[in-house]
Protein backbone atom coordinates (compact mmCIF):
# COMPACT_ATOMS: atom_id res chain seq x y z
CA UNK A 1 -173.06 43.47 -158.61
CA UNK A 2 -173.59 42.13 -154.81
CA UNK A 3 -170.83 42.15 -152.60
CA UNK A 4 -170.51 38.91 -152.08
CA UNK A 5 -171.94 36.31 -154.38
CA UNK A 6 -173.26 33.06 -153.96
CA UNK A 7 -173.18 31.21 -157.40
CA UNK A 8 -172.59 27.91 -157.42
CA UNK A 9 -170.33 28.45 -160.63
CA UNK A 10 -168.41 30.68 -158.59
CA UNK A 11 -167.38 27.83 -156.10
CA UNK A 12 -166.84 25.28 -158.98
CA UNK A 13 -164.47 27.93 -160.57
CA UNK A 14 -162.68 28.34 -157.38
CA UNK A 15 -162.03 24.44 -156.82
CA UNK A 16 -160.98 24.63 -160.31
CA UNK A 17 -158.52 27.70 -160.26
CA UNK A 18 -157.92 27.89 -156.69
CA UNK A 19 -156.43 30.98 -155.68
CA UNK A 20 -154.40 32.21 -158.69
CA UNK A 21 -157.71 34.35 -159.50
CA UNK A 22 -159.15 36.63 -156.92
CA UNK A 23 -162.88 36.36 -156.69
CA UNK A 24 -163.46 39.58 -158.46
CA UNK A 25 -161.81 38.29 -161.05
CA UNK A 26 -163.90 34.96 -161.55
CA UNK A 27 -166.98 37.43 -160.90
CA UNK A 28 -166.17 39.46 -164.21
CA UNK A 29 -165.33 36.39 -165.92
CA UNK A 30 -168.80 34.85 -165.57
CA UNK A 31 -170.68 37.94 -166.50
């Protein structure tokens, strides 16, 4: 897993869940 990563599901997720998930979080959720 990168350190920082730049899929653009990630960013959709965010707008969607804002920041009651930490990115971590949405990371193990997508994979």
């Amino acid at each position: 897993m990168g350190s920082k990563v730049t899929d653009p599901n990630l960013s959709t997720v965010r707008s969607i869940v804002g920041s009651e998930f930490s990115d971590m979080d949405i990371i193990r959720a997508l994979h």
